[in-house]
Structures are given as structure tokens and as C-alpha cells.
PDB file of N, CA and C in Angstrom:
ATOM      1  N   UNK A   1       3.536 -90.686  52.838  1.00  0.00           N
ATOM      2  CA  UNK A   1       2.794 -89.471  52.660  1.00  0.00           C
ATOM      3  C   UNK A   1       1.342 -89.744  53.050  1.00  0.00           C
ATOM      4  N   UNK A   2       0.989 -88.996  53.837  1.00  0.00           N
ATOM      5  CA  UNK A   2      -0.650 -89.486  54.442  1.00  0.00           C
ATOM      6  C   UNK A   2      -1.605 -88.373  53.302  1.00  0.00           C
ATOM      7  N   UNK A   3      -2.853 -88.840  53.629  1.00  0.00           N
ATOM      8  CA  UNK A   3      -3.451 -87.828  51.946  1.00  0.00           C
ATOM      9  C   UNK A   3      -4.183 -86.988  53.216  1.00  0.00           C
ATOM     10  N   UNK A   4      -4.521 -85.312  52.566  1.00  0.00           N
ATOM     11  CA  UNK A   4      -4.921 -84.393  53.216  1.00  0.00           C
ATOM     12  C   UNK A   4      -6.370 -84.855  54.011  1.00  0.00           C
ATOM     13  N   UNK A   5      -7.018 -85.801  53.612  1.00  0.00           N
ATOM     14  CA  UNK A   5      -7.805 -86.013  54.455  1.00  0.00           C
ATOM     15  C   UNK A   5      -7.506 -86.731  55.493  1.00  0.00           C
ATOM     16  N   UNK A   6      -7.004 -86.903  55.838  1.00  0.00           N
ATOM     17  CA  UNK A   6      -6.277 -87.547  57.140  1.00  0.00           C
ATOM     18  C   UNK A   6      -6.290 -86.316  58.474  1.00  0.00           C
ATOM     19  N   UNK A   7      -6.199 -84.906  58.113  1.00  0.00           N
ATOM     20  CA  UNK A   7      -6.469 -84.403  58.704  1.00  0.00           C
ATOM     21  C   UNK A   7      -7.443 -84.041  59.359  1.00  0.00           C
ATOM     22  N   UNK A   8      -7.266 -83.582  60.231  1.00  0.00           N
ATOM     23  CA  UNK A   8      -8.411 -82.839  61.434  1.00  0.00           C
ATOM     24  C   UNK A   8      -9.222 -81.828  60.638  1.00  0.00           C
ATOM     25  N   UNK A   9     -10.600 -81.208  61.121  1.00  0.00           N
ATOM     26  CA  UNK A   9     -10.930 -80.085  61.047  1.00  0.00           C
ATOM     27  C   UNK A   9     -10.231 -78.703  61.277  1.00  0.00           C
ATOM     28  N   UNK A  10      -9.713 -77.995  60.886  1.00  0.00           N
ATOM     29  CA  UNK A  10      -8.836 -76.428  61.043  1.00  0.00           C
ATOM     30  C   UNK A  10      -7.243 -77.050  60.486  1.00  0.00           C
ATOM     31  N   UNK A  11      -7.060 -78.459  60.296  1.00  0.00           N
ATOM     32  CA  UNK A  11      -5.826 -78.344  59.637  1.00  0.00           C
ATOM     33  C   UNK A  11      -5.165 -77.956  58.689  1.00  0.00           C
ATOM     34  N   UNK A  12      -4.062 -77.986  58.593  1.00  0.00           N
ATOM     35  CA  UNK A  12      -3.537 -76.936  57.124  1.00  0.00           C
ATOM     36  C   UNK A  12      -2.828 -77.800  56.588  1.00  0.00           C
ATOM     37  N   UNK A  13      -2.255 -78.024  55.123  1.00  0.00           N
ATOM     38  CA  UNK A  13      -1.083 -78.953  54.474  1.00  0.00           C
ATOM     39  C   UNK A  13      -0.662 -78.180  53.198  1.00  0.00           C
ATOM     40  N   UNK A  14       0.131 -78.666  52.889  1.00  0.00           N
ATOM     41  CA  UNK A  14       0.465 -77.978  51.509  1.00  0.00           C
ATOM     42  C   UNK A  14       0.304 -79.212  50.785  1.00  0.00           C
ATOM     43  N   UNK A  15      -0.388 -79.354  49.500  1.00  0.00           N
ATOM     44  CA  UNK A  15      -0.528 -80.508  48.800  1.00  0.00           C
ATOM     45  C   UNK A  15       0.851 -80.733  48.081  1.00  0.00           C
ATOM     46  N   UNK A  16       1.363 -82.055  48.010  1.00  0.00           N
ATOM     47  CA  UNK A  16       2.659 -82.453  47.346  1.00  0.00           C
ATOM     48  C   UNK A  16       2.525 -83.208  46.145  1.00  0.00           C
ATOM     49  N   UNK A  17       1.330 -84.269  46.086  1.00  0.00           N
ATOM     50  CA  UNK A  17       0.780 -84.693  44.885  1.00  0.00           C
ATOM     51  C   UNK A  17      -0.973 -84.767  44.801  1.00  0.00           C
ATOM     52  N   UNK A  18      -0.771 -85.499  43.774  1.00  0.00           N
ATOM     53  CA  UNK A  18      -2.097 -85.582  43.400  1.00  0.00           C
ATOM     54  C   UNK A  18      -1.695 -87.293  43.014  1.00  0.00           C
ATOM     55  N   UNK A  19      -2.531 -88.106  43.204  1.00  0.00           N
ATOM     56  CA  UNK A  19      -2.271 -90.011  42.828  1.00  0.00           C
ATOM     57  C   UNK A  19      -2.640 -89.737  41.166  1.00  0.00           C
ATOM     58  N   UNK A  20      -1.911 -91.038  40.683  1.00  0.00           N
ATOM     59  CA  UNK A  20      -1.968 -91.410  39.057  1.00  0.00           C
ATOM     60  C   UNK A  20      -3.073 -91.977  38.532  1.00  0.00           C
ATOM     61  N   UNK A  21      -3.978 -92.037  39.790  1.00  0.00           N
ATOM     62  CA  UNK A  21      -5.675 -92.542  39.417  1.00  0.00           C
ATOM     63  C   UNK A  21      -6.203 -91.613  38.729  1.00  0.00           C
ATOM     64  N   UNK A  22      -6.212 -90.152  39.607  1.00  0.00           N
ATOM     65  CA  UNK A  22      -6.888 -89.186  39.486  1.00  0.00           C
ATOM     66  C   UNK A  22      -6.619 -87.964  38.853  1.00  0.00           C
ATOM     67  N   UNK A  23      -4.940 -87.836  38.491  1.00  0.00           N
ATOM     68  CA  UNK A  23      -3.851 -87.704  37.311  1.00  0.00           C
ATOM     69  C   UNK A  23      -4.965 -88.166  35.747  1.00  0.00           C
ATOM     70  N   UNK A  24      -5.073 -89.378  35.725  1.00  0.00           N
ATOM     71  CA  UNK A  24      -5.728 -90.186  34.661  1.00  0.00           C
ATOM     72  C   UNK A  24      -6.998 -89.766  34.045  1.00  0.00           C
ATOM     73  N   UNK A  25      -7.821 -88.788  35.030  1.00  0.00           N
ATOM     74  CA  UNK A  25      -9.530 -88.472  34.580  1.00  0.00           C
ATOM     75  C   UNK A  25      -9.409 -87.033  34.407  1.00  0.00           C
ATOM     76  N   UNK A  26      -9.077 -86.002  33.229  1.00  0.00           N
ATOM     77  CA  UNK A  26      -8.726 -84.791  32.665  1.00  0.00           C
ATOM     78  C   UNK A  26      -9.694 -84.075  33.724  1.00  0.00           C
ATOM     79  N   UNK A  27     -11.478 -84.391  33.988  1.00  0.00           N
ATOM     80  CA  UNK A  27     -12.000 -83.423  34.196  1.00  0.00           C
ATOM     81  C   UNK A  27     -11.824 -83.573  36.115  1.00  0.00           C
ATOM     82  N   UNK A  28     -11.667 -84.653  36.796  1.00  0.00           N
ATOM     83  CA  UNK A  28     -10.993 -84.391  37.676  1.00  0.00           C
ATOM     84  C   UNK A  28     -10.058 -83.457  37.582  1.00  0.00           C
ATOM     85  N   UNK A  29      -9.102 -83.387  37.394  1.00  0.00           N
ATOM     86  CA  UNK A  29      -7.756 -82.734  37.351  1.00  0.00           C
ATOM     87  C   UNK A  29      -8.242 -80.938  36.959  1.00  0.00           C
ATOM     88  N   UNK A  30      -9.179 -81.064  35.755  1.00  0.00           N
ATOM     89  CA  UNK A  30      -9.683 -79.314  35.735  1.00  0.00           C
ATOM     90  C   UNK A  30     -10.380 -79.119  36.762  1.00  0.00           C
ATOM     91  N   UNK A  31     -11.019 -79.924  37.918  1.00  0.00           N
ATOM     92  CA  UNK A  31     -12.037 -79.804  39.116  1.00  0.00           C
ATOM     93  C   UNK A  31     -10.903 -79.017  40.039  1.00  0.00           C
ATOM     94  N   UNK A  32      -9.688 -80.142  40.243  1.00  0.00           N
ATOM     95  CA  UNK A  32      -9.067 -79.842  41.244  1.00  0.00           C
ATOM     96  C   UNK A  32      -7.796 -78.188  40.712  1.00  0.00           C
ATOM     97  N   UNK A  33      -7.404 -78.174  39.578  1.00  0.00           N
ATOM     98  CA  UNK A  33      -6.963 -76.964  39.134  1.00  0.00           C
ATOM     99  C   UNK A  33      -8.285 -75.551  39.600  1.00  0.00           C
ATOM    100  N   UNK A  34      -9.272 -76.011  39.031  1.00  0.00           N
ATOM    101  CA  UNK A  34     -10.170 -74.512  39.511  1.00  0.00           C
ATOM    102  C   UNK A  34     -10.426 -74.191  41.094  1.00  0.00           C
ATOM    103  N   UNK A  35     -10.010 -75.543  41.542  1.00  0.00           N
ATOM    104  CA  UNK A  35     -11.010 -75.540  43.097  1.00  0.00           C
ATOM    105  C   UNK A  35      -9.124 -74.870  43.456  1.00  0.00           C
ATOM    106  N   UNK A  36      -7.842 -74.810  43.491  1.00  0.00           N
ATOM    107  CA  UNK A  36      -6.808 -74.683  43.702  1.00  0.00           C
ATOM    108  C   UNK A  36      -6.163 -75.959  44.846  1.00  0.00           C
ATOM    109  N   UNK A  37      -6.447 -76.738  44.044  1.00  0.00           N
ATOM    110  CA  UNK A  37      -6.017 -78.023  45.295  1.00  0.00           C
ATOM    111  C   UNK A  37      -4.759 -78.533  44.269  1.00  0.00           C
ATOM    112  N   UNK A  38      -3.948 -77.856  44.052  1.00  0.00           N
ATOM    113  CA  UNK A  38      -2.947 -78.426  43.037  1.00  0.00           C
ATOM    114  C   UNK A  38      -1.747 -78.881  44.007  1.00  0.00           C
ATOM    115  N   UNK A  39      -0.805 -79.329  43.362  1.00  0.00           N
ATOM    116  CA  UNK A  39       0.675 -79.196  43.903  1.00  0.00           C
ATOM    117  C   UNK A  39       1.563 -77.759  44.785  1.00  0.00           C
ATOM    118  N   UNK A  40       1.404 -77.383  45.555  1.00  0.00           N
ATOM    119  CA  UNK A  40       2.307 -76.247  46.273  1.00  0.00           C
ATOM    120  C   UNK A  40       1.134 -75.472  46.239  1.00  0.00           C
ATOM    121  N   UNK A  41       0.217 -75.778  46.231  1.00  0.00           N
ATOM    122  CA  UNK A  41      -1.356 -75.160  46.537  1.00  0.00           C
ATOM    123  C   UNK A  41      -0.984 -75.818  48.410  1.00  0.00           C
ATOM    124  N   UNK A  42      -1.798 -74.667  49.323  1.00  0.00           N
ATOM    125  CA  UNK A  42      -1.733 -74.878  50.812  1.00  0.00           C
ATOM    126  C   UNK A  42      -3.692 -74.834  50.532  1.00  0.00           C
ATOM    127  N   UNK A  43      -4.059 -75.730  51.560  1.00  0.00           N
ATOM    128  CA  UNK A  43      -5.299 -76.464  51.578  1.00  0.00           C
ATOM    129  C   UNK A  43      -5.468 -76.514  53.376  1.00  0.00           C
ATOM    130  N   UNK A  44      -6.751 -76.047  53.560  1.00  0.00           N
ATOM    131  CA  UNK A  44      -7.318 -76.387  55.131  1.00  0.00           C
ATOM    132  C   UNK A  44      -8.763 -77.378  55.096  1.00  0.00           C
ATOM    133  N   UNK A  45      -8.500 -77.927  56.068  1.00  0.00           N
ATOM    134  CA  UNK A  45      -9.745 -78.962  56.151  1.00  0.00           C
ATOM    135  C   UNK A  45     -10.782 -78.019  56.883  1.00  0.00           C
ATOM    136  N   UNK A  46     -11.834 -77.690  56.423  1.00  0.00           N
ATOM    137  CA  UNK A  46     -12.720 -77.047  57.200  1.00  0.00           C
ATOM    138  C   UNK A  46     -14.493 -77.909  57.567  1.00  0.00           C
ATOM    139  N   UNK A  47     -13.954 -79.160  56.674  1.00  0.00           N
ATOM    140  CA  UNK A  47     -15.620 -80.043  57.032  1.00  0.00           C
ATOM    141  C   UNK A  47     -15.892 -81.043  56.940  1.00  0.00           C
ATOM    142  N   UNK A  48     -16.208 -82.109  57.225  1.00  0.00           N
ATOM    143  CA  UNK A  48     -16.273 -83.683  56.775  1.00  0.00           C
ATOM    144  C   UNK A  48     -17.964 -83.707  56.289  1.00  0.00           C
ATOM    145  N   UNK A  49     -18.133 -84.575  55.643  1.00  0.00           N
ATOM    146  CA  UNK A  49     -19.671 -85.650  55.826  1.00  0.00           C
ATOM    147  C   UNK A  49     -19.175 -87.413  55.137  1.00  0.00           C
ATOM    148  N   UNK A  50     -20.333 -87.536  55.289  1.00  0.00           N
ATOM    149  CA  UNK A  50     -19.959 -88.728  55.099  1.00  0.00           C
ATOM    150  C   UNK A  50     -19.239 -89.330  53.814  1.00  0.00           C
ATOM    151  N   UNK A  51     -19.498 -88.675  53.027  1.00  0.00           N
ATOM    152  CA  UNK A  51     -19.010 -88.801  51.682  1.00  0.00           C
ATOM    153  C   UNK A  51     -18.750 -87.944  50.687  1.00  0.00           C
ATOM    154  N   UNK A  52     -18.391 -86.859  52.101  1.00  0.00           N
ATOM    155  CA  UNK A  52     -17.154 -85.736  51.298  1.00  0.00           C
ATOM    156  C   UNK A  52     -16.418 -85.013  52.449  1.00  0.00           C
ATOM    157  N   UNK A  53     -15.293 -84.363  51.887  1.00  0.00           N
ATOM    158  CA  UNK A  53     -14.595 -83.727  52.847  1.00  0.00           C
ATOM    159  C   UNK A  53     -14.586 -82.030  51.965  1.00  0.00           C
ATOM    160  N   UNK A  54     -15.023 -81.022  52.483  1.00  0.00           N
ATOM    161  CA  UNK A  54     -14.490 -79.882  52.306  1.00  0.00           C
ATOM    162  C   UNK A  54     -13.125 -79.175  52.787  1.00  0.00           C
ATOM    163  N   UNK A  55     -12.533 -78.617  52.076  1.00  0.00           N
ATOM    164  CA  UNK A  55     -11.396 -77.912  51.726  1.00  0.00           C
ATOM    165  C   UNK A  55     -11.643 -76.519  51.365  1.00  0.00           C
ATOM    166  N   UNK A  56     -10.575 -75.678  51.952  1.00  0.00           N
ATOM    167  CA  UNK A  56     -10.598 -74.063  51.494  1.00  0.00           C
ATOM    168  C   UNK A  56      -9.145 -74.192  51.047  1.00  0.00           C
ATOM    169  N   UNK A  57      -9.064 -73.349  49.845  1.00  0.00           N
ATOM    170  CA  UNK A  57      -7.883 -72.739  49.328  1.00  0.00           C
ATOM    171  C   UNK A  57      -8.292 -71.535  48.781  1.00  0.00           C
ATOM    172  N   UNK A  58      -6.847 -70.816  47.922  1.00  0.00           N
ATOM    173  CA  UNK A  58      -6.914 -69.931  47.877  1.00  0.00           C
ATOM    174  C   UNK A  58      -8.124 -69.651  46.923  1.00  0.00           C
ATOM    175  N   UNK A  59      -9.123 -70.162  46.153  1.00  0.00           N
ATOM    176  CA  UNK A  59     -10.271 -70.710  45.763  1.00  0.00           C
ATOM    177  C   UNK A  59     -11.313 -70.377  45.663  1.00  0.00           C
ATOM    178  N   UNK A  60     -11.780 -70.347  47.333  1.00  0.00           N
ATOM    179  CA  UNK A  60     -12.344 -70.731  47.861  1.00  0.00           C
ATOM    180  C   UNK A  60     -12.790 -72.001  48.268  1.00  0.00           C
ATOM    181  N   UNK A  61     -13.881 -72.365  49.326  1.00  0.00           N
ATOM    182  CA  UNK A  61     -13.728 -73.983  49.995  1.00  0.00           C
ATOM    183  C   UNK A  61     -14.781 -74.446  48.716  1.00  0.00           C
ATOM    184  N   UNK A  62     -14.260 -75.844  48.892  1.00  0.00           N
ATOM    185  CA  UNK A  62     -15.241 -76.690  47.867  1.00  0.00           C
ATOM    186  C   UNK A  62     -15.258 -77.963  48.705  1.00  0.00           C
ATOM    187  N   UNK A  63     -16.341 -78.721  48.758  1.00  0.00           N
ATOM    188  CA  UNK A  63     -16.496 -80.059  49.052  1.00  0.00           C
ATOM    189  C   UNK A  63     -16.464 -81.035  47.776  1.00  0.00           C
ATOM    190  N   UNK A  64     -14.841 -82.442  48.388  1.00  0.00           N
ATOM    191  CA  UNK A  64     -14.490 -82.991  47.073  1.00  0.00           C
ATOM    192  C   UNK A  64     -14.781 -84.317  47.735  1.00  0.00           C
ATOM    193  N   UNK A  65     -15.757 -85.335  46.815  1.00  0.00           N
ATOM    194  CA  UNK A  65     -15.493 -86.836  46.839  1.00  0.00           C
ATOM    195  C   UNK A  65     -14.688 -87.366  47.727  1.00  0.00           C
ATOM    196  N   UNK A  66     -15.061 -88.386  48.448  1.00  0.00           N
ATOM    197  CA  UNK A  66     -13.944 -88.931  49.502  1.00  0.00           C
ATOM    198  C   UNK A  66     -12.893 -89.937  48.239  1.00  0.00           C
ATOM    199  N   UNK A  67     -13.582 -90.535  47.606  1.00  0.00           N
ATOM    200  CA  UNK A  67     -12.736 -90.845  46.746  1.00  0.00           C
ATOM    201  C   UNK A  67     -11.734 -90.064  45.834  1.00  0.00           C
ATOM    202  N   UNK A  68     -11.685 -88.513  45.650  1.00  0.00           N
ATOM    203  CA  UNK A  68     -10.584 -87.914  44.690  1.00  0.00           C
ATOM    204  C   UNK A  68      -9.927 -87.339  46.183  1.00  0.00           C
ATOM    205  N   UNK A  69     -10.492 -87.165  47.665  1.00  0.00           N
ATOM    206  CA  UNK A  69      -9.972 -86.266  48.521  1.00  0.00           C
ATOM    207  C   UNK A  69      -8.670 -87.057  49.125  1.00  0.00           C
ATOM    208  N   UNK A  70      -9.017 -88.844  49.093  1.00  0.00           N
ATOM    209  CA  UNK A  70      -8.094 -89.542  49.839  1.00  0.00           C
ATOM    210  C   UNK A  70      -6.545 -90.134  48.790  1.00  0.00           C
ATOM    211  N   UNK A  71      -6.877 -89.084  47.842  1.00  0.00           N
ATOM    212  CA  UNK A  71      -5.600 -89.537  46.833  1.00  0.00           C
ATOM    213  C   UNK A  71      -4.739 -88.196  46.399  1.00  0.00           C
ATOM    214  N   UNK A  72      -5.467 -87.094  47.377  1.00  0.00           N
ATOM    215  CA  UNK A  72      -4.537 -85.977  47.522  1.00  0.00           C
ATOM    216  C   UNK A  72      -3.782 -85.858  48.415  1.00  0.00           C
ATOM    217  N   UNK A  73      -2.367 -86.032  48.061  1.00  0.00           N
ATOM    218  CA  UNK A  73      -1.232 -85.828  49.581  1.00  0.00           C
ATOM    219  C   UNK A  73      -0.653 -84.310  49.772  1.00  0.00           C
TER     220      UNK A  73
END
């Protein structure tokens, strides 16, 4: 399973998990529930920097940590 940042700019995925790191930190997990980056949540890459990647869902886009972004598949 490659994690959604792996994608391109304009790509689309449907998220399948979330890793047991980031499972583990509650207010992660309420970050990624409000932002809608959940499980069977569909997610587009719309931005990089250096030490974040933005995402749009149904949400709206939020820019997340490269560290919580590369443990979303």
C-alpha cells in the first residue's frame, strides 16, 4: 500500500488506512476525522511544501505534517 502522499499534484485516492503510530495520538486522529481524511474518505493531493502536503476532501483542503501525511494509505 503506498501512503497518499506518494501521489502527484491533482491525484485522487480513497484512503484505506490510517498507520498504528498515528491511530495511537487521539488528537491526531480528531485532526484527521474533522479534516475528513478517514477510511473510505476519497482525498486529492492539491499541494506540496517542504514539510507539508495539502489535501482536499469532502472538508475542505487542509495542509497535514509530512510526518501524519506519509502514514495515510
Amino acid at each position: 500500500m503506498r501512503a497518499a502522499l506518494a501521489l502527484i499534484a491533482g491525484g485522487r485516492v480513497v484512503v484505506r488506512r490510517v498507520d498504528e503510530e498515528v491511530e495511537s495520538h487521539p488528537s491526531a486522529m480528531l485532526t484527521l476525522e474533522e479534516r475528513g481524511l478517514m477510511p473510505g474518505c476519497t482525498v486529492e493531493v492539491v499541494g506540496r511544501a517542504p514539510d507539508s502536503v495539502s489535501l482536499a476532501s469532502t472538508a475542505g483542503v487542509t495542509a497535514l505534517p509530512l510526518e501524519i501525511a506519509e502514514r495515510i494509505y
